[in-house]
N, C-alpha and C. Protein backbone atom coordinates (compact mmCIF):
# COMPACT_ATOMS: atom_id res chain seq x y z
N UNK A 1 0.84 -1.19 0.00
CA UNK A 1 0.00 0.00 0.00
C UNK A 1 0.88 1.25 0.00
N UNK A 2 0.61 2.05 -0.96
CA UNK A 2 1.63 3.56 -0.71
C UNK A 2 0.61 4.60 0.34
N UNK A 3 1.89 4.82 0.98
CA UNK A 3 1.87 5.85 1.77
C UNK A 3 1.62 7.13 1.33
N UNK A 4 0.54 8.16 1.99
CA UNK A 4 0.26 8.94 1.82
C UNK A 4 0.99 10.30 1.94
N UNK A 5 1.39 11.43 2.21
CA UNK A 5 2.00 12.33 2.77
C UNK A 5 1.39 13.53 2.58
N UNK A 6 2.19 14.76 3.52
CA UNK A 6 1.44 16.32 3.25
C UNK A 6 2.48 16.86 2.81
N UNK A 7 2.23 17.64 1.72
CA UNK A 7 2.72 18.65 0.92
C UNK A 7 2.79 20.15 1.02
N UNK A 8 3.52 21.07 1.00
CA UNK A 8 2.62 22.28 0.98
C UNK A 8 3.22 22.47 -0.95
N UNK A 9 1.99 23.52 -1.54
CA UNK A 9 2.42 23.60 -2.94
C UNK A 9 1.93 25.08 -2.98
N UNK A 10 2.42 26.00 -3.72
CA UNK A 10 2.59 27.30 -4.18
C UNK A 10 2.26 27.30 -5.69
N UNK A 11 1.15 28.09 -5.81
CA UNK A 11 0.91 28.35 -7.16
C UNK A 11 0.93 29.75 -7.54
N UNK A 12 1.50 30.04 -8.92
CA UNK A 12 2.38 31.49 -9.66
C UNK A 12 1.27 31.33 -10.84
N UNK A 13 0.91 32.57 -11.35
CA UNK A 13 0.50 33.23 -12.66
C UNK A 13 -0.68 32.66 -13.10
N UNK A 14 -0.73 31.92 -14.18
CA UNK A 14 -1.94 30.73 -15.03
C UNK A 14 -2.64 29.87 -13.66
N UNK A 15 -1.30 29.60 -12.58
CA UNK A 15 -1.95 28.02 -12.44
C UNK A 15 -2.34 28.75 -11.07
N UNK A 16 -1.85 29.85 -10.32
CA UNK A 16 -2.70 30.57 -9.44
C UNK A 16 -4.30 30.61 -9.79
N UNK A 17 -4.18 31.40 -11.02
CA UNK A 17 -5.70 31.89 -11.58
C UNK A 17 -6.42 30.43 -11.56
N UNK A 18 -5.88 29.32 -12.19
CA UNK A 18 -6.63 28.45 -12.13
C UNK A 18 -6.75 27.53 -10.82
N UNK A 19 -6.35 27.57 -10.00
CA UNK A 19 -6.53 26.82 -8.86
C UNK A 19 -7.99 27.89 -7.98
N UNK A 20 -7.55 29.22 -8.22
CA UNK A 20 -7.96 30.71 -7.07
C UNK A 20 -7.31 30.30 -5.75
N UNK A 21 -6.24 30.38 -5.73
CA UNK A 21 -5.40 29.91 -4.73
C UNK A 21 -4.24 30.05 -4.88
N UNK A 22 -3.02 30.59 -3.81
CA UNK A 22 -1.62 30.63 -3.90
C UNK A 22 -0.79 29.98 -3.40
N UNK A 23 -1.41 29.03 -2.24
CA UNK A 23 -0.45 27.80 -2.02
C UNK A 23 -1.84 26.67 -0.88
N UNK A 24 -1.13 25.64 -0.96
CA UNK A 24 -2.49 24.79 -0.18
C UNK A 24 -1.81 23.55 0.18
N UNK A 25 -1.77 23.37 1.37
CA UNK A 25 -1.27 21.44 2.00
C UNK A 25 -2.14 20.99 1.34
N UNK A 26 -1.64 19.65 0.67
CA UNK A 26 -2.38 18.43 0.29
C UNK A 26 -1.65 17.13 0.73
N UNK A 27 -2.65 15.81 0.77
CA UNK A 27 -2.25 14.72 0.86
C UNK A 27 -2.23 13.97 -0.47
N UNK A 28 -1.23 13.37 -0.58
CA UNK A 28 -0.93 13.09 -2.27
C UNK A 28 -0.07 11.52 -2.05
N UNK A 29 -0.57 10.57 -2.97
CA UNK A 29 0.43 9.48 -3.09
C UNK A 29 1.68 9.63 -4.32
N UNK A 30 1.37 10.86 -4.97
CA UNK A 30 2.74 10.98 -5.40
C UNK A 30 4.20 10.49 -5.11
N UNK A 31 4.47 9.61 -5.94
CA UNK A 31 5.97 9.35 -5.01
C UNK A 31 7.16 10.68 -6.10
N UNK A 32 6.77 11.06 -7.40
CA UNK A 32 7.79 12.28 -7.90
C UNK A 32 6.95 13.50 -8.21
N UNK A 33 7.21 14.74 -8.13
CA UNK A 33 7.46 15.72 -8.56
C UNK A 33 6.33 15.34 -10.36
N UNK A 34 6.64 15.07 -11.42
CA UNK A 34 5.83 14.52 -11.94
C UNK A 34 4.81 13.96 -12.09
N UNK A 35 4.41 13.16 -10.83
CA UNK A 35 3.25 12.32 -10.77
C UNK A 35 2.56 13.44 -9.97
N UNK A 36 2.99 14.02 -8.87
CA UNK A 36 2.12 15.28 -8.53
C UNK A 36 1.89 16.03 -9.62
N UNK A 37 2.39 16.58 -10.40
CA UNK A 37 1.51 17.75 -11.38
C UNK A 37 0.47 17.11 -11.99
N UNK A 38 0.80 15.71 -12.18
CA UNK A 38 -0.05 14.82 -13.30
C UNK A 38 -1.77 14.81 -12.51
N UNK A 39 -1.30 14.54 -10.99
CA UNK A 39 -2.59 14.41 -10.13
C UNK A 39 -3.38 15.57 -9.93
N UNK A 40 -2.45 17.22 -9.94
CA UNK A 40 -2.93 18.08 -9.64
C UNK A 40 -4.13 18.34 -11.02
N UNK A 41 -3.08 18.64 -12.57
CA UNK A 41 -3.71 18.78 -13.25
C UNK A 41 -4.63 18.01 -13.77
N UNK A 42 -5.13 17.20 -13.36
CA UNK A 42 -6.09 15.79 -13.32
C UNK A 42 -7.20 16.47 -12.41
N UNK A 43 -6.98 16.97 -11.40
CA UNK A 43 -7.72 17.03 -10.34
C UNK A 43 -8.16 18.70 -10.39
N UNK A 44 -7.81 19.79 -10.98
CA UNK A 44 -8.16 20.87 -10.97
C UNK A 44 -8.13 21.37 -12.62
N UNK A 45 -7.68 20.45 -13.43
CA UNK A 45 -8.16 20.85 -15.02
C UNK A 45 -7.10 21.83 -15.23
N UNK A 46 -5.75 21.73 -15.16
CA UNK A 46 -4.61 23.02 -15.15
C UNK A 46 -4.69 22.76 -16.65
N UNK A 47 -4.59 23.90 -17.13
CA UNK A 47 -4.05 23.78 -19.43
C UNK A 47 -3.30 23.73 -19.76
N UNK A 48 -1.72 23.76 -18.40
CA UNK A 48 -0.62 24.29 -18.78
C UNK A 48 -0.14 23.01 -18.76
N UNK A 49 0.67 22.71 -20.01
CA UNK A 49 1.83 21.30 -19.97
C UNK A 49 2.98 21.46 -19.48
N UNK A 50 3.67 20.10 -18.56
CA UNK A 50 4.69 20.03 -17.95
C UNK A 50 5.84 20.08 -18.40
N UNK A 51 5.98 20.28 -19.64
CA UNK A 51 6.98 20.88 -20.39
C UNK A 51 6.91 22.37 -20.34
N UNK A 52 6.13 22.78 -20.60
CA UNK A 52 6.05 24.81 -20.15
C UNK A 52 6.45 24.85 -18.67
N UNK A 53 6.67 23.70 -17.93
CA UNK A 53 6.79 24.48 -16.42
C UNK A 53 8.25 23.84 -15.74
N UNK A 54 9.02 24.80 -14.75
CA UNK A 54 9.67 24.48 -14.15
C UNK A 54 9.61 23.91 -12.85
N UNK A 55 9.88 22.78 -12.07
CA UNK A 55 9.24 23.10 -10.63
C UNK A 55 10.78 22.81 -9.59
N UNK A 56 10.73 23.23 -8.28
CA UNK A 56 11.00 23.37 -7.52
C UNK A 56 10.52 22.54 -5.92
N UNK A 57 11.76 22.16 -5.68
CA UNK A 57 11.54 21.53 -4.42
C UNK A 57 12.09 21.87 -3.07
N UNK A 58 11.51 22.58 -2.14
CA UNK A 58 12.42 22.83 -0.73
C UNK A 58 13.53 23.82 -1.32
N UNK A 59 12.66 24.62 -2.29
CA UNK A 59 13.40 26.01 -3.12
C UNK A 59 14.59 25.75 -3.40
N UNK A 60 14.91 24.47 -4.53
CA UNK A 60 15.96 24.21 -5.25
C UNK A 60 15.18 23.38 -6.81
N UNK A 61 15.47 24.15 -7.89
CA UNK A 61 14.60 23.76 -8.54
C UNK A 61 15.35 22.04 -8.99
N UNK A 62 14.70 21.63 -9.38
CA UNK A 62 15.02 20.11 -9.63
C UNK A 62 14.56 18.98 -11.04
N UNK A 63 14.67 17.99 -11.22
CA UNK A 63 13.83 17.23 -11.95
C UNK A 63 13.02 16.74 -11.60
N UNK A 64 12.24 16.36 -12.54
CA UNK A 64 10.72 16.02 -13.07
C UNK A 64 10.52 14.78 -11.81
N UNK A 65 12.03 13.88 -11.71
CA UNK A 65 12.14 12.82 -11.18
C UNK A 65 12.27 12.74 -9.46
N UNK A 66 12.29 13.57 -9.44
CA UNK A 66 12.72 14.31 -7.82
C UNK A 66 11.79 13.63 -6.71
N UNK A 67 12.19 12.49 -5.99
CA UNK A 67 11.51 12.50 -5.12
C UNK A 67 10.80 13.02 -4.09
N UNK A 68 9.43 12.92 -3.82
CA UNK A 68 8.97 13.68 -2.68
C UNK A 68 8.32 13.32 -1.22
N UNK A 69 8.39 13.50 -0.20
CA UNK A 69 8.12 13.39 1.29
C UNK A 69 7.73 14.03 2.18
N UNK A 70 7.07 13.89 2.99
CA UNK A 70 6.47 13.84 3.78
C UNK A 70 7.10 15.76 4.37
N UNK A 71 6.09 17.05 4.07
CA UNK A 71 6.51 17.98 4.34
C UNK A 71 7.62 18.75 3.32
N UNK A 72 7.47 18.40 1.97
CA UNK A 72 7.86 19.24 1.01
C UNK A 72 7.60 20.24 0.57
N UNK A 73 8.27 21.28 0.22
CA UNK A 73 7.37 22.57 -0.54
C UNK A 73 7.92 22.29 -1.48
N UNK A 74 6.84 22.44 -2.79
CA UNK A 74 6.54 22.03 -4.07
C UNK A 74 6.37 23.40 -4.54
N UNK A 75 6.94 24.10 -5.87
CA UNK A 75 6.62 25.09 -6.48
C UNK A 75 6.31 24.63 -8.30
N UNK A 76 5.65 24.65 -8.69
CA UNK A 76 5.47 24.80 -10.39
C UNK A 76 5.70 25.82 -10.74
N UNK A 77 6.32 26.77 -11.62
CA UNK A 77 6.46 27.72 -11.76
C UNK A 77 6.57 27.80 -13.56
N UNK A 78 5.09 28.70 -13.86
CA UNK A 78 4.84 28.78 -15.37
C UNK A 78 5.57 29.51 -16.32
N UNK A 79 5.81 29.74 -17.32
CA UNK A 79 6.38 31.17 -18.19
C UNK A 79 5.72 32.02 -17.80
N UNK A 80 6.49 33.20 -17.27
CA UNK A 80 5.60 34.68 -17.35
C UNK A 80 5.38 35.49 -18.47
N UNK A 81 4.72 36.10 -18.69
CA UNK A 81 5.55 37.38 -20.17
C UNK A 81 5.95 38.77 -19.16
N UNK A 82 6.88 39.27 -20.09
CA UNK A 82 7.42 40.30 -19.64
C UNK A 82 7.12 41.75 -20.61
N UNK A 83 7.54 42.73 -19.45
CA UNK A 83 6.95 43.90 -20.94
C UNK A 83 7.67 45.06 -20.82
């Protein structure tokens, strides 16, 4: 059986607007970084693909592959435009 865990996650720009929310604990069986976005955007309808996004773990950005545990901060972080 996989173990569950709490997360905290921070959402920036697109995926702010689309959550209406800027960061939120969740319980997630995610075991990577990947499989969380996959669940999030599954679970809240995000438009943005995981190729447009960078993410970040315990504010070191990382890979896709990055394991995660119990009390991580998780960041996705979208393209902005600039002007």
């Amino acid at each position: 059986m996989v173990k569950e865990k709490l997360v905290h996650i921070q959402y920036f720009a697109i995926l702010r607007e689309a959550r209406g929310k800027t960061e939120e604990d969740i319980q997630t069986t995610a075991a990577t970084a990947q499989e969380l976005y996959k669940e999030l955007k599954n679970k809240f309808g995000f438009q943005i693909f995981q190729d447009s996004l960078r993410v970040c773990v315990n504010d070191e950005f990382c890979d896709w592959q990055t394991g995660l545990k119990e009390g991580d901060r998780i960041v996705f972080i979208p393209p902005v435009a600039g002007g």
